[in-house]
C-alpha atoms as a PDB file:
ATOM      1  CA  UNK A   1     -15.334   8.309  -5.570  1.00  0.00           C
ATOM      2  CA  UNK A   2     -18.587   6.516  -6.598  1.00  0.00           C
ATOM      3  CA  UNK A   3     -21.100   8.817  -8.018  1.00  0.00           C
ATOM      4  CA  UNK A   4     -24.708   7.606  -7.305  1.00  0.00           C
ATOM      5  CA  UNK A   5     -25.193   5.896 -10.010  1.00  0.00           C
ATOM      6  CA  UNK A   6     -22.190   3.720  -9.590  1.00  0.00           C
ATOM      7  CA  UNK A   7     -23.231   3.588  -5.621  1.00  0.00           C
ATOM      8  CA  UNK A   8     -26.591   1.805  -6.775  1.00  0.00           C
ATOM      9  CA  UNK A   9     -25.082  -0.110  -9.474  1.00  0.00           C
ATOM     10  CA  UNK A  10     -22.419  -1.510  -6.672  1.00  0.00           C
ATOM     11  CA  UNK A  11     -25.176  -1.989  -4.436  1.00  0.00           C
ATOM     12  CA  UNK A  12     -27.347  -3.811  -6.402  1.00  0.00           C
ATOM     13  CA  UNK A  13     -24.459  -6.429  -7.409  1.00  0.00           C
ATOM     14  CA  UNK A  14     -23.890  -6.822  -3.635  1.00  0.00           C
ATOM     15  CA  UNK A  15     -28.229  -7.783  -3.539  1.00  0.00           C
ATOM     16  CA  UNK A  16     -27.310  -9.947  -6.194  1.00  0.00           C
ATOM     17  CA  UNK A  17     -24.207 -12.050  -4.932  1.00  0.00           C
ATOM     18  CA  UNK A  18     -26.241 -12.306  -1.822  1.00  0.00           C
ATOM     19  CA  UNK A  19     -29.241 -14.130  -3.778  1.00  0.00           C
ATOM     20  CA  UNK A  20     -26.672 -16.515  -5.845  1.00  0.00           C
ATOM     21  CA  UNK A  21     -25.478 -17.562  -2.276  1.00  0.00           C
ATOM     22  CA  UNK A  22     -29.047 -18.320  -1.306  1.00  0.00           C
ATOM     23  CA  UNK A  23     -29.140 -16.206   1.369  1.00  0.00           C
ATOM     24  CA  UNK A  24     -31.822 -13.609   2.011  1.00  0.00           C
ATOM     25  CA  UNK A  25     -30.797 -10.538   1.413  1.00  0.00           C
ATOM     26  CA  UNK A  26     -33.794  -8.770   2.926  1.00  0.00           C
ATOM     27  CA  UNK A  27     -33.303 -10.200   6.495  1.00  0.00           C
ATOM     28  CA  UNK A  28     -32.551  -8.042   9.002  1.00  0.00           C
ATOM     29  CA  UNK A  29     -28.979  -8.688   9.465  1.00  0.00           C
ATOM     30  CA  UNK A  30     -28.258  -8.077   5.661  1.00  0.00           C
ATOM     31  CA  UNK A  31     -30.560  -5.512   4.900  1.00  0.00           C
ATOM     32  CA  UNK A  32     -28.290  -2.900   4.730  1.00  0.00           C
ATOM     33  CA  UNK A  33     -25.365  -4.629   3.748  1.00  0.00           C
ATOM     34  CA  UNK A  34     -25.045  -4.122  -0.130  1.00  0.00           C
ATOM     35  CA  UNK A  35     -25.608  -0.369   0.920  1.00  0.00           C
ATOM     36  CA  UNK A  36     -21.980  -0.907   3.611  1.00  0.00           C
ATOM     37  CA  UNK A  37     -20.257  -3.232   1.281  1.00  0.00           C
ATOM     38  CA  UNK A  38     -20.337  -0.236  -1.423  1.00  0.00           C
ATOM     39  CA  UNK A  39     -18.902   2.512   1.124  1.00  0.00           C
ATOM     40  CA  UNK A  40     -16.422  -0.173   2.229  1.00  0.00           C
ATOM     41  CA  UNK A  41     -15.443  -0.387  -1.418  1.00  0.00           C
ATOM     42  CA  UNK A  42     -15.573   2.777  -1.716  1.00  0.00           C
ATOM     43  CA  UNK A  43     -13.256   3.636   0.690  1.00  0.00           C
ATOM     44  CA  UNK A  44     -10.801   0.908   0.464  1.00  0.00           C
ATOM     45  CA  UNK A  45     -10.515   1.699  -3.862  1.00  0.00           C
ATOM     46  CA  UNK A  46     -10.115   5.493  -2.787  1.00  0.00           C
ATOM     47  CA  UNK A  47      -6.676   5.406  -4.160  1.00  0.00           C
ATOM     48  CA  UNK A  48      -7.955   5.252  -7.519  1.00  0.00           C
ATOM     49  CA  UNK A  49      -9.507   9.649  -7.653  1.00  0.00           C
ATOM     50  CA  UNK A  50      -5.586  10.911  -5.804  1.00  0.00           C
ATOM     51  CA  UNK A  51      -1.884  11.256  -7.776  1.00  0.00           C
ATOM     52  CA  UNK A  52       0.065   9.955  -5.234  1.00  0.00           C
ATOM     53  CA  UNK A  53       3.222  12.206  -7.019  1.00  0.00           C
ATOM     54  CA  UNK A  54       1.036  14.918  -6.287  1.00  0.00           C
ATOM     55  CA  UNK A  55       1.344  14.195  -2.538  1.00  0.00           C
ATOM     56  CA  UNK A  56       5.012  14.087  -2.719  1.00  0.00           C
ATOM     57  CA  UNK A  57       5.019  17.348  -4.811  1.00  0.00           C
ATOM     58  CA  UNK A  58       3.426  19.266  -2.261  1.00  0.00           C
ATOM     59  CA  UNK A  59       6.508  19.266   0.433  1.00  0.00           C
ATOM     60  CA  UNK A  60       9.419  19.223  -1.387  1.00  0.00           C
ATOM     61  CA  UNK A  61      12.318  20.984   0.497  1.00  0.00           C
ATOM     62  CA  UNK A  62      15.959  21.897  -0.254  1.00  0.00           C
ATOM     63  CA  UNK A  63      18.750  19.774   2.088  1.00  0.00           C
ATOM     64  CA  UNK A  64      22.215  19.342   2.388  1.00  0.00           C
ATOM     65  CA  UNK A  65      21.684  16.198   3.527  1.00  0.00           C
ATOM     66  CA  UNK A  66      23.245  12.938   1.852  1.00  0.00           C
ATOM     67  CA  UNK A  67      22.678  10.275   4.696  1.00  0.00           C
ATOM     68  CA  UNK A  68      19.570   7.471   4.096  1.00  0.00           C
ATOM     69  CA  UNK A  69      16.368   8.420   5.278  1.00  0.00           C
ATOM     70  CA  UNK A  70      14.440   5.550   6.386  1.00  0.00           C
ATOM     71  CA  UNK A  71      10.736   5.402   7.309  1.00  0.00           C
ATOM     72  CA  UNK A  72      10.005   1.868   8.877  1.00  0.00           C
ATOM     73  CA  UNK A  73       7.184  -0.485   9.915  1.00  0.00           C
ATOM     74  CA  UNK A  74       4.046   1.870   7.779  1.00  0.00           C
ATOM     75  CA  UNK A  75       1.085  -0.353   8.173  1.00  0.00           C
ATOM     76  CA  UNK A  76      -1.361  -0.794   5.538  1.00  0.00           C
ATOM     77  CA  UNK A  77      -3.770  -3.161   3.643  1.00  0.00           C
ATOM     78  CA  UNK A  78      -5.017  -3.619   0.380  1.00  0.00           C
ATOM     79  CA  UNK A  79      -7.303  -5.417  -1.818  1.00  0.00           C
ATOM     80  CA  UNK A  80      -5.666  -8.248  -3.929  1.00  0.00           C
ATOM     81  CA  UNK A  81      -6.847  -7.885  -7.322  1.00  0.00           C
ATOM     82  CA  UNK A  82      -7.176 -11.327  -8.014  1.00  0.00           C
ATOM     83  CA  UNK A  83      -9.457 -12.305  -5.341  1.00  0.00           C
ATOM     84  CA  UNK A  84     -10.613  -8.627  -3.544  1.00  0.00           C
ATOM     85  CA  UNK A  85      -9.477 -10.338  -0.318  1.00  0.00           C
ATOM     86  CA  UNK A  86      -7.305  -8.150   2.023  1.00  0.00           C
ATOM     87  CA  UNK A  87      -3.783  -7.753   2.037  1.00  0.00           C
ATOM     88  CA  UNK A  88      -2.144  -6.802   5.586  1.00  0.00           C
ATOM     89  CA  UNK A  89       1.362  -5.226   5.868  1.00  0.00           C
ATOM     90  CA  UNK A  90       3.839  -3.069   6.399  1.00  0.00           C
ATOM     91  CA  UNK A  91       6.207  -0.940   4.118  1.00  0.00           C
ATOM     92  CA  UNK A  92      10.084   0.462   5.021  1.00  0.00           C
ATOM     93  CA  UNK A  93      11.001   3.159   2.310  1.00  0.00           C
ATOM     94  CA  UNK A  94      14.376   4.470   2.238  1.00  0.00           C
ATOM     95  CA  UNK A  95      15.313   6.890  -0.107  1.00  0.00           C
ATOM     96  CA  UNK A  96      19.504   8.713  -0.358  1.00  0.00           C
ATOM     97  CA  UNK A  97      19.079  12.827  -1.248  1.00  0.00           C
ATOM     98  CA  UNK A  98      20.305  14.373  -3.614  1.00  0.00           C
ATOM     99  CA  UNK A  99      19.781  17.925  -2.517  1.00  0.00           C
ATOM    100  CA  UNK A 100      16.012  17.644  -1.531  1.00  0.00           C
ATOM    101  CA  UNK A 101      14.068  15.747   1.250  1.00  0.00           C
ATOM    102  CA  UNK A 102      10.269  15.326   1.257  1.00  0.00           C
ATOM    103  CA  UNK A 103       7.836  15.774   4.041  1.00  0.00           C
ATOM    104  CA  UNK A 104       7.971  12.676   6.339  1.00  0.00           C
ATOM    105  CA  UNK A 105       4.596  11.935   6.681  1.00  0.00           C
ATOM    106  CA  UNK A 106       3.899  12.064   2.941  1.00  0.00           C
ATOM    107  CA  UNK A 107       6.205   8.850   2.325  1.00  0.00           C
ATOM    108  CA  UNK A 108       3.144   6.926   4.433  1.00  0.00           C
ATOM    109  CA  UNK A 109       0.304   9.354   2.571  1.00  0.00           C
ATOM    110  CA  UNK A 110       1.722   7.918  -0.689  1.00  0.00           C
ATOM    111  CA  UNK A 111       1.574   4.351   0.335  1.00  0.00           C
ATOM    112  CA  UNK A 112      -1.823   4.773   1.070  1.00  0.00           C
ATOM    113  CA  UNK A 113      -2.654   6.001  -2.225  1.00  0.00           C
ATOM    114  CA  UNK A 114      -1.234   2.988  -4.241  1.00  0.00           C
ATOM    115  CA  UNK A 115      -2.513   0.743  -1.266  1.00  0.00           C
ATOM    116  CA  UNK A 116      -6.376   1.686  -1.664  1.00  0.00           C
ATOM    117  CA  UNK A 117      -6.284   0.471  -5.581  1.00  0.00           C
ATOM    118  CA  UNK A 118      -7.049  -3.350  -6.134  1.00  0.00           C
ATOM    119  CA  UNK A 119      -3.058  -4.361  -6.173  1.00  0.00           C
ATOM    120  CA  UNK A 120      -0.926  -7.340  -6.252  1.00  0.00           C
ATOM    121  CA  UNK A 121       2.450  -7.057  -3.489  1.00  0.00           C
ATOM    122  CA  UNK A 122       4.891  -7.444  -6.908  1.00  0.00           C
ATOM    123  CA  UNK A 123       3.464  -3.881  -7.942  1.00  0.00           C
ATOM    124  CA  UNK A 124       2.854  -2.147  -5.296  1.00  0.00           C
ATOM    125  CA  UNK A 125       6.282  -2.320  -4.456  1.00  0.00           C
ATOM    126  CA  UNK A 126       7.625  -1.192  -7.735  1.00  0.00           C
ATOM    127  CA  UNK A 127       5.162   1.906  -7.795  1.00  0.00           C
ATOM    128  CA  UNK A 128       6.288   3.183  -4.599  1.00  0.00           C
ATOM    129  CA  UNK A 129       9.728   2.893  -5.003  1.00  0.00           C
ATOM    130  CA  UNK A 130       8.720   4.387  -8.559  1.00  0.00           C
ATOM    131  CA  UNK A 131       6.980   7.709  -7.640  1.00  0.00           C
ATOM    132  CA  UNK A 132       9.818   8.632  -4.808  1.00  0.00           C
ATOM    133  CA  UNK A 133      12.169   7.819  -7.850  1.00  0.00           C
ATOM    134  CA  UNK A 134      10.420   9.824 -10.530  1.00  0.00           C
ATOM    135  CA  UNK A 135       9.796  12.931  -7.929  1.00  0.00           C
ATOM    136  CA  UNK A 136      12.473  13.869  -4.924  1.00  0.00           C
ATOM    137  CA  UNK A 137      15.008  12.617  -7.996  1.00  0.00           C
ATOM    138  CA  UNK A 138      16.909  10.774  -4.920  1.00  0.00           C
ATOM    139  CA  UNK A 139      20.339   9.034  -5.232  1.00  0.00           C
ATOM    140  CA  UNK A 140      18.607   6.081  -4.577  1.00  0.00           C
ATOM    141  CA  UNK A 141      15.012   4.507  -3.326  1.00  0.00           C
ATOM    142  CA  UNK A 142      14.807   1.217  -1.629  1.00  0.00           C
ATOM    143  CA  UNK A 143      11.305   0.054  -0.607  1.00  0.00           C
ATOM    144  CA  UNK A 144      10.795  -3.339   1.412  1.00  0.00           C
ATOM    145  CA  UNK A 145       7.255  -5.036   1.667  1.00  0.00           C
ATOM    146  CA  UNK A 146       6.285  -7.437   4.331  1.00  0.00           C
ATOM    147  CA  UNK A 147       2.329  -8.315   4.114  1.00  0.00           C
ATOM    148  CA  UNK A 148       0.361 -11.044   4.399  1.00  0.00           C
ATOM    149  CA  UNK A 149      -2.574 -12.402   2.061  1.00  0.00           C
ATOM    150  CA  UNK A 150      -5.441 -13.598   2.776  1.00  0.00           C
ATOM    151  CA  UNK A 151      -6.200 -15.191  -0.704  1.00  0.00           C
ATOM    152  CA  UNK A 152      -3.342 -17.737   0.364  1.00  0.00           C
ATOM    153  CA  UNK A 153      -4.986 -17.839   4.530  1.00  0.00           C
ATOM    154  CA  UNK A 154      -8.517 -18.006   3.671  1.00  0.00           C
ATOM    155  CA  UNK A 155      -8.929 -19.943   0.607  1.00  0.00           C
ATOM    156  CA  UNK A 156      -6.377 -22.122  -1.988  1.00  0.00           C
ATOM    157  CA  UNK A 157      -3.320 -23.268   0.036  1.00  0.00           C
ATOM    158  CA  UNK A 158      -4.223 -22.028   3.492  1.00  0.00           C
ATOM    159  CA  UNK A 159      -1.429 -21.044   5.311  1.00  0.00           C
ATOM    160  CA  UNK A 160      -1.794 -19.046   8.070  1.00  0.00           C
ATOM    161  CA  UNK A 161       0.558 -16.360   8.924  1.00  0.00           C
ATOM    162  CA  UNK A 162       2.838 -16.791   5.647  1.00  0.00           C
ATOM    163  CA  UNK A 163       4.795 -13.576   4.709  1.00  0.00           C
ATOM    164  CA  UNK A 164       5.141 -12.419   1.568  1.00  0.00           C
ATOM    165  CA  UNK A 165       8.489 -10.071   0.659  1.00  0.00           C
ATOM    166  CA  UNK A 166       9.155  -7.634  -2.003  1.00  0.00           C
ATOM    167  CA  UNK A 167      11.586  -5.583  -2.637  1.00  0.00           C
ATOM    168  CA  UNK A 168      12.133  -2.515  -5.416  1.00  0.00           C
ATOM    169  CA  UNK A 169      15.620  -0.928  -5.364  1.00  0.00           C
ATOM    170  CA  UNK A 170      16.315   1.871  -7.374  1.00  0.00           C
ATOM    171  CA  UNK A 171      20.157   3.924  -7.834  1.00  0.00           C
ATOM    172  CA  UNK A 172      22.600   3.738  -5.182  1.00  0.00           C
ATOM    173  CA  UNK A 173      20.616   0.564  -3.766  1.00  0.00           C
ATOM    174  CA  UNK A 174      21.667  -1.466  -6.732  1.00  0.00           C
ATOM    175  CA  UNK A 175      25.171  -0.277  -7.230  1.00  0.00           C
ATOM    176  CA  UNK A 176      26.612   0.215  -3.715  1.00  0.00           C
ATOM    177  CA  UNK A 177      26.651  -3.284  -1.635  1.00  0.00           C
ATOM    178  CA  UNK A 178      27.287  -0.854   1.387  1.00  0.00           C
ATOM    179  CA  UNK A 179      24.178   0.895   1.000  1.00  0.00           C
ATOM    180  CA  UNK A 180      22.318  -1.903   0.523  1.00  0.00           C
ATOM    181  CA  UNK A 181      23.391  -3.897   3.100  1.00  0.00           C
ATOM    182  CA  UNK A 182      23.051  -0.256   5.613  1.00  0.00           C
ATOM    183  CA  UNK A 183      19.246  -0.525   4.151  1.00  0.00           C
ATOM    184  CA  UNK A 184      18.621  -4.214   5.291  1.00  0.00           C
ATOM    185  CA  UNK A 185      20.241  -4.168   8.460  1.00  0.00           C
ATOM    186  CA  UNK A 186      17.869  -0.774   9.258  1.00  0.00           C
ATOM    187  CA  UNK A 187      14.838  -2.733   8.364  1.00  0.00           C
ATOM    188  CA  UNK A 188      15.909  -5.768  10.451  1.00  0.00           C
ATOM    189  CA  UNK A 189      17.272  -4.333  13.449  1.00  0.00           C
ATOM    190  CA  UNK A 190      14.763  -4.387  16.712  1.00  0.00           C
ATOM    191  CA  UNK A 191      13.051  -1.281  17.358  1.00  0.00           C
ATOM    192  CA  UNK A 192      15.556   0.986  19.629  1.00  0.00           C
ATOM    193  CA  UNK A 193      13.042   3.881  20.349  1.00  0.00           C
ATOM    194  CA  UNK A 194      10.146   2.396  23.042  1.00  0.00           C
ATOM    195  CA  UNK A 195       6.629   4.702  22.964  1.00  0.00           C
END
């Protein structure tokens, strides 16, 4: 979290960029904007003050259970470190027991915590399939990414609509084509449940 000072620092760099584009910054439509691009920022770096092993930490429970669990389709975004232009996607994390689960809805809690950090696609992938690795102490982790950028829609190459995929396999992922091939076919088969 930005303490005040940082606030007005942020703020006043925001005033600034505004005046090397030429633009008024004290018109009414941009008045208040360094002040809304410094929450936004804010709120979108948030991932930077939370442990996301922490999250995972917190509901730990025993289970008998050796079968894949497989959360599909999280949404989120991100900030591409390269440009601070938005990254839009969505996550499927898998992970194999090993005589504990974790909380379902902390899997998506922890994305969000490496999401809101200025990241590149590459890594994020890696530290999610990381911190499940490193805490529940699974038979295996297998994290898919699916996002689009819009450093490559916006600007440089402009391509609209190109999807990026990453993939982080950790354990029983790697060594069993079986598994593997289970995980991929979950991830790619049409939605069954309607809502």
């Amino acid at each position: 979290m930005f303490d005040d000072k940082k606030f007005s620092d942020f703020e006043n760099c925001v005033k600034q960029m505004l005046t090397i584009m030429e633009t008024n910054p004290n018109r009414d439509g941009l008045k208040d904007t360094p002040k809304r691009v410094a929450k936004a920022f804010e709120f979108m770096t948030s991932g930077y003050s939370k442990n996301p092993k922490d999250v995972l930490n917190d509901a730990l429970f025993e289970s008998s259970n050796n079968e894949m669990v497989l959360i599909k389709d999280i949404e989120f975004y991100s900030l591409c470190e390269h440009h601070l232009l938005p990254i839009i996607g969505r996550v499927h994390v898998a992970y194999i027991p090993n005589g504990k689960v974790v909380g379902l809805s902390k899997i998506p809690r922890m994305v969000n915590i490496f999401a809101k950090r200025l990241q590149i696609q590459e890594q994020l992938t890696e530290q999610i399939a990381q911190a499940l690795q490193d805490v529940i102490l699974p038979k295996g982790v297998g994290v898919v990414i699916e996002a689009r950028h819009m450093c490559m829609e916006m600007r440089g190459v402009q391509k609209i609509n190109s999807i990026t995929t990453t993939s982080a396999l950790r354990g029983i992922f790697i060594k069993s084509p079986e598994t593997r091939k289970e995980f991929f076919d979950l991830i790619n088969s049409p939605k069954s449940v309607k809502f």
